[in-house]
C-alpha atoms as a PDB file:
ATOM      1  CA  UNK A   1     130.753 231.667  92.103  1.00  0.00           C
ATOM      2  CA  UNK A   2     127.094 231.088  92.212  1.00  0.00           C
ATOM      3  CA  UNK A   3     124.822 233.192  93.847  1.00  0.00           C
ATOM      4  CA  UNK A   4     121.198 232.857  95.126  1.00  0.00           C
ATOM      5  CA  UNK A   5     118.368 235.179  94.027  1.00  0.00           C
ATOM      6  CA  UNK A   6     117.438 237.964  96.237  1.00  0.00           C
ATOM      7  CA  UNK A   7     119.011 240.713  98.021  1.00  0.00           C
ATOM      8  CA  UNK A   8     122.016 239.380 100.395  1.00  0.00           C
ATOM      9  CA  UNK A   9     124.067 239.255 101.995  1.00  0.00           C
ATOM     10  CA  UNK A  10     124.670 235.622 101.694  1.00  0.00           C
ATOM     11  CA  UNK A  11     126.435 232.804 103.877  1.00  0.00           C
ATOM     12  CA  UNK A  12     128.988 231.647 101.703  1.00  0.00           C
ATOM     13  CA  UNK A  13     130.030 228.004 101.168  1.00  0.00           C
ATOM     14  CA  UNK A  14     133.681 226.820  99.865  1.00  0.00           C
ATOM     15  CA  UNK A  15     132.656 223.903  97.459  1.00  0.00           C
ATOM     16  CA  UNK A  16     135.904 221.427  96.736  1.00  0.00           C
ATOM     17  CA  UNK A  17     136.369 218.102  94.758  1.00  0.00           C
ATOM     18  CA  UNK A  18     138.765 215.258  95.577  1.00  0.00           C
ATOM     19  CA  UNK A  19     141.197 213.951  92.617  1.00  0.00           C
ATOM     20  CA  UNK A  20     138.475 214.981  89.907  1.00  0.00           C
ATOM     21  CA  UNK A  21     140.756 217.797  89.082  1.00  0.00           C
ATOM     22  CA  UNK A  22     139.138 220.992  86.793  1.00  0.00           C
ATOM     23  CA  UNK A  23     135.752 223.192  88.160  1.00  0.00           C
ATOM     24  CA  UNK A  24     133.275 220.863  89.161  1.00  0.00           C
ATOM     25  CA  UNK A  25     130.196 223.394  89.644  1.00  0.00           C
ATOM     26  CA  UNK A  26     126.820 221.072  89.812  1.00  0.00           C
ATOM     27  CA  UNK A  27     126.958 221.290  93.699  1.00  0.00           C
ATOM     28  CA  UNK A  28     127.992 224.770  94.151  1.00  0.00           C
ATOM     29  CA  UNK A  29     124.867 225.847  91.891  1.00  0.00           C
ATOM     30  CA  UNK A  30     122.556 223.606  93.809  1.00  0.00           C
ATOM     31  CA  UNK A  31     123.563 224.877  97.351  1.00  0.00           C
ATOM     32  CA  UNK A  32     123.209 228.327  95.539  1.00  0.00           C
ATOM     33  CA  UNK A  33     119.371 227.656  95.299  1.00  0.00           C
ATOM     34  CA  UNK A  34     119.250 227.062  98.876  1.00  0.00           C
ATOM     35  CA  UNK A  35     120.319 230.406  99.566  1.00  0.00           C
ATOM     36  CA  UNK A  36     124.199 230.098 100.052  1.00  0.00           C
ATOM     37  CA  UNK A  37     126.923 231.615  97.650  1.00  0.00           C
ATOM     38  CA  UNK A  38     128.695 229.143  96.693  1.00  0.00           C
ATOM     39  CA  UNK A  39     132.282 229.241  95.010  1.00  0.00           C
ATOM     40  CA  UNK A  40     133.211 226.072  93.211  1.00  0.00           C
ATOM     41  CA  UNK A  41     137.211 225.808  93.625  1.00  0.00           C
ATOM     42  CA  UNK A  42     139.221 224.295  91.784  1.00  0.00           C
ATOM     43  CA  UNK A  43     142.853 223.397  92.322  1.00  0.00           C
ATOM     44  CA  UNK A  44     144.188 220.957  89.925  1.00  0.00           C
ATOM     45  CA  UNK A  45     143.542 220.109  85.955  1.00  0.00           C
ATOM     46  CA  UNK A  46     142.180 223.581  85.374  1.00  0.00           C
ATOM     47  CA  UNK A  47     143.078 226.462  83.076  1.00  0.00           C
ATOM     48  CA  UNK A  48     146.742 227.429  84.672  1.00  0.00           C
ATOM     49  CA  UNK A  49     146.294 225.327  88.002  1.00  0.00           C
ATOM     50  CA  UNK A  50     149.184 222.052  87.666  1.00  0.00           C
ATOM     51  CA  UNK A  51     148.246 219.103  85.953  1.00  0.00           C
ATOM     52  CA  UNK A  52     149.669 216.631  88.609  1.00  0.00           C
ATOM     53  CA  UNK A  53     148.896 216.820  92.377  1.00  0.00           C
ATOM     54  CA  UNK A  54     152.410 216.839  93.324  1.00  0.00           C
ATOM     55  CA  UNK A  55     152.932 220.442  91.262  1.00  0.00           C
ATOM     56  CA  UNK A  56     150.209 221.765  94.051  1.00  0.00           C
ATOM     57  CA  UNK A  57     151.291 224.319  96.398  1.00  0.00           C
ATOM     58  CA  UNK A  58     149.650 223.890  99.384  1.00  0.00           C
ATOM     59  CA  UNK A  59     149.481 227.839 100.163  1.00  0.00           C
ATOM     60  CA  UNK A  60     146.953 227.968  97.445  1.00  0.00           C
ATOM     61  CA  UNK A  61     144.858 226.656  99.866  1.00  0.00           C
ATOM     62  CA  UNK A  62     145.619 228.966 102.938  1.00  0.00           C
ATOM     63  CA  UNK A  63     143.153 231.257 101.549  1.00  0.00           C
ATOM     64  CA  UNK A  64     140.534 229.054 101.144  1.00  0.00           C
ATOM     65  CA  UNK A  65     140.086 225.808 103.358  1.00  0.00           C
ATOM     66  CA  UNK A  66     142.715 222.792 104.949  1.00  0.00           C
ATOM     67  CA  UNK A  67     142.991 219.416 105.099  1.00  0.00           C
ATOM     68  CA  UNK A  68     142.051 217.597 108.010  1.00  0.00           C
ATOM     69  CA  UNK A  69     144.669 214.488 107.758  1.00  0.00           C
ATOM     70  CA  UNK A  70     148.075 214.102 105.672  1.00  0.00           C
ATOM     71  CA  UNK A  71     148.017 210.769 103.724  1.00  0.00           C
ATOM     72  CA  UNK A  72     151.245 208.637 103.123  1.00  0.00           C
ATOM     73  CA  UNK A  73     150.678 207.104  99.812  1.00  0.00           C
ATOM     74  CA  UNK A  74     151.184 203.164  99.388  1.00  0.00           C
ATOM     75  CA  UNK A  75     150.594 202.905  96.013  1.00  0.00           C
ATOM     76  CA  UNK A  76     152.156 199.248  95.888  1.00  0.00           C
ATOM     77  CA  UNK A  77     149.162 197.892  97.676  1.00  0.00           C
ATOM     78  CA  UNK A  78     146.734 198.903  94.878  1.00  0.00           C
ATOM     79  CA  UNK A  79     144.156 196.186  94.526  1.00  0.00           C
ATOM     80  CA  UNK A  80     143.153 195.761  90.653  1.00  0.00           C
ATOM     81  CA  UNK A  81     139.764 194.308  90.533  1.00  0.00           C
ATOM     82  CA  UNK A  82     136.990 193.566  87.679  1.00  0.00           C
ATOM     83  CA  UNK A  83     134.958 196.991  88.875  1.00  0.00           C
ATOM     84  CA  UNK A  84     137.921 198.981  89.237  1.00  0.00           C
ATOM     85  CA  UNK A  85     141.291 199.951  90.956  1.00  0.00           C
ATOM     86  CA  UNK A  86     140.178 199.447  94.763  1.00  0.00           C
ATOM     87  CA  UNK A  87     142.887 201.941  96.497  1.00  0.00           C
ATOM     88  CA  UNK A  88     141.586 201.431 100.177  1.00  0.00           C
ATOM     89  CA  UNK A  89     144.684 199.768 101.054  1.00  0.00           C
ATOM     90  CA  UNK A  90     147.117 202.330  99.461  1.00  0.00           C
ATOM     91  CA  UNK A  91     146.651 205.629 101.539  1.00  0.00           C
ATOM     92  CA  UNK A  92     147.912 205.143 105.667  1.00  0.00           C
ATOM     93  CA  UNK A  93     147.730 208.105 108.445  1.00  0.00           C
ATOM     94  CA  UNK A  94     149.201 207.813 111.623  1.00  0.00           C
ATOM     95  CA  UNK A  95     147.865 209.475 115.130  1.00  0.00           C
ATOM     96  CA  UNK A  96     150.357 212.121 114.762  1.00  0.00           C
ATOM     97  CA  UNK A  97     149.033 212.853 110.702  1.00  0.00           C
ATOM     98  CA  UNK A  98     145.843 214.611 111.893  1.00  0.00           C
ATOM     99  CA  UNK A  99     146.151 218.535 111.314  1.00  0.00           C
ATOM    100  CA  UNK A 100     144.452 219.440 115.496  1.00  0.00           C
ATOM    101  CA  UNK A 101     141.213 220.882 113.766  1.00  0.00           C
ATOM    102  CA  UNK A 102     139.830 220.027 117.575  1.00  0.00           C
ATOM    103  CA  UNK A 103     141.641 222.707 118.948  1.00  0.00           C
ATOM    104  CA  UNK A 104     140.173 225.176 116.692  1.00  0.00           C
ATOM    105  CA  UNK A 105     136.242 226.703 117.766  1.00  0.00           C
ATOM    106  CA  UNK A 106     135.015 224.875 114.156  1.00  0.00           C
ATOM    107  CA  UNK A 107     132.264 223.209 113.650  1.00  0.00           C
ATOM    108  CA  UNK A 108     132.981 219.976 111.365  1.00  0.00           C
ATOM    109  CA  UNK A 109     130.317 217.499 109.965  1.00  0.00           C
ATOM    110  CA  UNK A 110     131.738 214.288 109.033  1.00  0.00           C
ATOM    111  CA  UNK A 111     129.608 212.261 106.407  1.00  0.00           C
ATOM    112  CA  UNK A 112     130.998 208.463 106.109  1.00  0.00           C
ATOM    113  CA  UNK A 113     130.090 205.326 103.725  1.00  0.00           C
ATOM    114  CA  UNK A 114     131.184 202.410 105.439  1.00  0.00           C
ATOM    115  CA  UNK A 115     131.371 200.732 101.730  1.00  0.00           C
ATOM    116  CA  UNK A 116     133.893 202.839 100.983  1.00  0.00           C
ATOM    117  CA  UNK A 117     136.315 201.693  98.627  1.00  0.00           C
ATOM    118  CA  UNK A 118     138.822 204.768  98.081  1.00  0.00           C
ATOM    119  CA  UNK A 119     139.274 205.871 101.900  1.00  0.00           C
ATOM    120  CA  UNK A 120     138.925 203.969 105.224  1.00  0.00           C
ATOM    121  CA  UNK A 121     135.860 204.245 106.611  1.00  0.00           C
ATOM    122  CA  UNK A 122     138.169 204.406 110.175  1.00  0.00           C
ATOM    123  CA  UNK A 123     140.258 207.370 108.934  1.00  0.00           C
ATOM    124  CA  UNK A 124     137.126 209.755 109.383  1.00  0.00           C
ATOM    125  CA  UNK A 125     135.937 207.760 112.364  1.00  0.00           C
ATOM    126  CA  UNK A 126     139.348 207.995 114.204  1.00  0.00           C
ATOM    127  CA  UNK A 127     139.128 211.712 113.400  1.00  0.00           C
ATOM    128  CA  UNK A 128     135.834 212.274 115.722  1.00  0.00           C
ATOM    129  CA  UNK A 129     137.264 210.269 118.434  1.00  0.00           C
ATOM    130  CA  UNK A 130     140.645 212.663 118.280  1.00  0.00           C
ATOM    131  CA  UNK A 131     137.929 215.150 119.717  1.00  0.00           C
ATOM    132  CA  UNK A 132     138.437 215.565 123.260  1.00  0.00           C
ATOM    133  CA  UNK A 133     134.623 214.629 125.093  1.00  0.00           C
ATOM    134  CA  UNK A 134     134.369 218.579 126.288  1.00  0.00           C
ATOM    135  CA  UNK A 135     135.116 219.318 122.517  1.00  0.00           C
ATOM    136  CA  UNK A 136     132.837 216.724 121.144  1.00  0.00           C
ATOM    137  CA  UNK A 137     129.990 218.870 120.267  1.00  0.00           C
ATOM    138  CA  UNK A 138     132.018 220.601 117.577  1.00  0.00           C
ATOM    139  CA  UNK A 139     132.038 217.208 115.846  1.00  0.00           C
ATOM    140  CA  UNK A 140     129.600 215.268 114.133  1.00  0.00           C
ATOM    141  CA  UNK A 141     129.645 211.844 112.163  1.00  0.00           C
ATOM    142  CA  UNK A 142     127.049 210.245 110.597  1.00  0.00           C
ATOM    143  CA  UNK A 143     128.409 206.269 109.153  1.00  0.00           C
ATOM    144  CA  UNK A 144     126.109 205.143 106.255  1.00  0.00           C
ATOM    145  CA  UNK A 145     126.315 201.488 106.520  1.00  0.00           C
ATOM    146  CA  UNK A 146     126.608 200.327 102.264  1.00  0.00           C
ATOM    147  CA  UNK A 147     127.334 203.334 101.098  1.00  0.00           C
ATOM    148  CA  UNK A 148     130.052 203.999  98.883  1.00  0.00           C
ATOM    149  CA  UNK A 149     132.989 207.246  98.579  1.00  0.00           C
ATOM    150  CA  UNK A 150     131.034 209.479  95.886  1.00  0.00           C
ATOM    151  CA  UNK A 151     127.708 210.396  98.560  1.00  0.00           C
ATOM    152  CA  UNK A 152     125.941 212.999  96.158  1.00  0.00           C
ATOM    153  CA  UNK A 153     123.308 215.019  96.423  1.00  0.00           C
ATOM    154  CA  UNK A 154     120.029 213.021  96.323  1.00  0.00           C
ATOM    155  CA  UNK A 155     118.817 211.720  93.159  1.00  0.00           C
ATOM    156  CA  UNK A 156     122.149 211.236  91.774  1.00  0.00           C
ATOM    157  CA  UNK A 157     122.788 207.691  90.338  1.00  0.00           C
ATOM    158  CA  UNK A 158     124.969 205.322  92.154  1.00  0.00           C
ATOM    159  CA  UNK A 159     128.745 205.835  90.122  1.00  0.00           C
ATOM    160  CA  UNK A 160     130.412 202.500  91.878  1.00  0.00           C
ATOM    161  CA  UNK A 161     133.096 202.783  89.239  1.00  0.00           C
ATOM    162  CA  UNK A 162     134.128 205.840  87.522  1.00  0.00           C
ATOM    163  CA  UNK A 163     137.199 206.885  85.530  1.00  0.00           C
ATOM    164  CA  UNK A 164     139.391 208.822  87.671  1.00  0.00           C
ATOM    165  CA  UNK A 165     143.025 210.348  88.067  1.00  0.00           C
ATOM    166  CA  UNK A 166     145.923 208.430  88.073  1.00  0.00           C
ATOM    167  CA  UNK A 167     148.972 210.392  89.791  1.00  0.00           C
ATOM    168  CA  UNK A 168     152.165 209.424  87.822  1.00  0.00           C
ATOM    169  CA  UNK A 169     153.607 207.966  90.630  1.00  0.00           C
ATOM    170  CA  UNK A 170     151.279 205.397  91.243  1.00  0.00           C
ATOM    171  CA  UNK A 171     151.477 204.707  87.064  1.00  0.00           C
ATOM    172  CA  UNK A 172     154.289 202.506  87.067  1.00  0.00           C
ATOM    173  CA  UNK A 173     152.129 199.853  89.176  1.00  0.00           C
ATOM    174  CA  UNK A 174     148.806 199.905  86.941  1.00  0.00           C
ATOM    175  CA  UNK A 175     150.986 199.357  83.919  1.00  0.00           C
ATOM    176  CA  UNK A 176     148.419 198.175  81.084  1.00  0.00           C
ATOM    177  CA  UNK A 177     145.250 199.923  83.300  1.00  0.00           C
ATOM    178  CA  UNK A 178     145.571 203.236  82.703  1.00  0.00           C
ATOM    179  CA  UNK A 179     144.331 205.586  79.900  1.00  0.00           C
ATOM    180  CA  UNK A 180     146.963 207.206  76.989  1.00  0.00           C
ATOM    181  CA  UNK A 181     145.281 210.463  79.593  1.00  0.00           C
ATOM    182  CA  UNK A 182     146.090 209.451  82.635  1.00  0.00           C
ATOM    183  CA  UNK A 183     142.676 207.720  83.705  1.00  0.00           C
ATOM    184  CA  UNK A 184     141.751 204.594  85.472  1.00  0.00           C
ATOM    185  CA  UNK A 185     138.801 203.345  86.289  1.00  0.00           C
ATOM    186  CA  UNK A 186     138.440 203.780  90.180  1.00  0.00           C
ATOM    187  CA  UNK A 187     136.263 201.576  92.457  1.00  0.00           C
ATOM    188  CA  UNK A 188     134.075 203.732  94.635  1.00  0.00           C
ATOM    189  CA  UNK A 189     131.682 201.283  95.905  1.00  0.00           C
ATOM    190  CA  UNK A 190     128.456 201.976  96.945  1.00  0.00           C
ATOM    191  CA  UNK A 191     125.491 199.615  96.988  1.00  0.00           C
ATOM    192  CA  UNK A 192     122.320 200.867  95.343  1.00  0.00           C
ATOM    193  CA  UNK A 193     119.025 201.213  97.996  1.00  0.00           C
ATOM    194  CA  UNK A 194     121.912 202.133 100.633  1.00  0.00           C
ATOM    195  CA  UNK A 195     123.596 204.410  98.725  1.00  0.00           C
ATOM    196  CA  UNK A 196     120.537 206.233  97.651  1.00  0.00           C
ATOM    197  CA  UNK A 197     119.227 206.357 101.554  1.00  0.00           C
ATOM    198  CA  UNK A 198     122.397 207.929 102.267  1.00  0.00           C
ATOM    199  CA  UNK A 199     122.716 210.325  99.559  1.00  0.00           C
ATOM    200  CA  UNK A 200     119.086 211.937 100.649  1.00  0.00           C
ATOM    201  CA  UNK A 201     119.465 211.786 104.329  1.00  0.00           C
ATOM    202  CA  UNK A 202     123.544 213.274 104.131  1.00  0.00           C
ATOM    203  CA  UNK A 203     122.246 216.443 102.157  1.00  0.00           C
ATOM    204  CA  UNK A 204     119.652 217.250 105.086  1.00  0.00           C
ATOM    205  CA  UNK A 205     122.135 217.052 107.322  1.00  0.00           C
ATOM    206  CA  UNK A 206     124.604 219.174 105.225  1.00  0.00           C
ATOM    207  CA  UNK A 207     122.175 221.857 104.551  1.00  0.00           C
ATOM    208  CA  UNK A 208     121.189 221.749 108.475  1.00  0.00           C
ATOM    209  CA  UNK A 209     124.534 221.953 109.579  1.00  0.00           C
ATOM    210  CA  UNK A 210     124.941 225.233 107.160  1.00  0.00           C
ATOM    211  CA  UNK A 211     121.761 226.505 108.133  1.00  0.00           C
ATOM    212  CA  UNK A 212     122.686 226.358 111.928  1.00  0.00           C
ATOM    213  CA  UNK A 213     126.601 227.532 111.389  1.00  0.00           C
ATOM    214  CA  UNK A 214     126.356 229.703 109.072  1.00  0.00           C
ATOM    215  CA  UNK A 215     122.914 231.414 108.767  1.00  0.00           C
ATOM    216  CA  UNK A 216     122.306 234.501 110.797  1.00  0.00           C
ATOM    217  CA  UNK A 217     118.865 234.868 110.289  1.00  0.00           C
ATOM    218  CA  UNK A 218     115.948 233.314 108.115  1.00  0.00           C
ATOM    219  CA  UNK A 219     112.562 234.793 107.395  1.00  0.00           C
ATOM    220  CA  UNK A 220     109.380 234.130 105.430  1.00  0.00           C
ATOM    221  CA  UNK A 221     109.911 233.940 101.839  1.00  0.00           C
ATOM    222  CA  UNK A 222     113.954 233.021 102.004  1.00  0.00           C
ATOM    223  CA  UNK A 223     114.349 230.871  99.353  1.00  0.00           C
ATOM    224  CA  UNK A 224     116.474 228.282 101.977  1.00  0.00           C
ATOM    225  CA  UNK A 225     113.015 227.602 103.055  1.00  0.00           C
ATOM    226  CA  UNK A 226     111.243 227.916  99.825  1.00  0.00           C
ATOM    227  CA  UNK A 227     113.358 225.048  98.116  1.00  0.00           C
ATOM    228  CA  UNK A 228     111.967 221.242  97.655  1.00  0.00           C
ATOM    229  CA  UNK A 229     115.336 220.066  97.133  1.00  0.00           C
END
């Protein structure tokens, strides 16, 4: 948990990785300086958490956050390119898959790159227009035309390709790809100026959207305000 400076209390923020598995904590600290506590969570590849994905309980999650869509795994239609394993084709939802988050009085922000190379840009897209038009304004999507799956805070370099996990199941059809550690290196896309655009106009929009959800109050000298980035 990071916490900002100053007396509290504190809107808190629930900060969660895809398949990285272990504590990734670089965003949780940096939403920290904008005046949120932030917990990084964890839930896979980290101290007694299971090593493979399909060990996870998915009550560990009850007390913490949900998934908005159930995947069904294709791992057969795994596309092996020069950059990377390009898995866009591999993970399939149906109508009926979405978990009814527009029923529930939640406000969502949806942040898409349409150069997307690890999820359909359509599964988050078909996700806003699930919302019912009287529900719609408990919904928001912004689509960043060439930008890629890993939209970072700004600043961050483009990572079009990065290694990433490798469930065992999908092992058997990357034989002679993967790592002795159960890596691969994962196409993310992403392309560069577009990327970057996206990366610095997202993170307004995800502070904002905290800011006006979460935030009771603000006043002069709140380090929320105070904070260039």
């Amino acid at each position: 948990m990071f916490l900002p400076p100053g007396k509290g209390p504190f809107p808190c923020v629930i900060d969660m990785f895809g398949v990285v598995g272990s504590c990734v904590e670089f965003r949780a600290a940096l939403l920290a300086s904008r005046g949120f506590a932030a917990i990084a969570l964890p839930y896979f590849l980290h101290d007694d958490l299971p090593v493979d994905l399909r060990e996870l309980e998915l009550e560990y999650f009850m007390v913490s956050t949900f998934s908005f869509v159930l995947f069904r795994n294709r791992y057969d239609k795994i596309i092996v390119t020069e950059e990377g394993v390009d898995v866009t084709e591999t993970l399939h939802c149906n109508v009926e898959d979405y978990v009814p988050i527009w029923t529930k009085d939640v406000n969502v922000l949806i942040i898409s790159g349409l150069d997307d190379r690890c999820l359909k840009p359509d599964f988050l897209y078909n996700l806003w227009k699930r919302y019912p038009s009287n529900r719609k304004h408990l919904c928001t999507i912004y689509r960043y035309p060439g930008a890629g799956h890993l939209i970072e805070p700004p600043y961050s370099p483009l990572a079009r390709s990065t290694l990433g996990y490798c469930p065992e199941s999908a092992i058997k059809y990357l034989k002679g790809f993967t790592t002795d550690n159960r890596t691969i290196l994962v196409l993310w896309g992403g392309e560069t100026e577009a990327h970057a655009h996206a990366q610095e106009d997202s993170w307004k929009r995800i502070l904002n959207h905290f800011r006006t959800t979460l935030q009771t109050s603000q006043k002069k000298g709140d380090n929320i305000l105070d904070s260039k980035l």
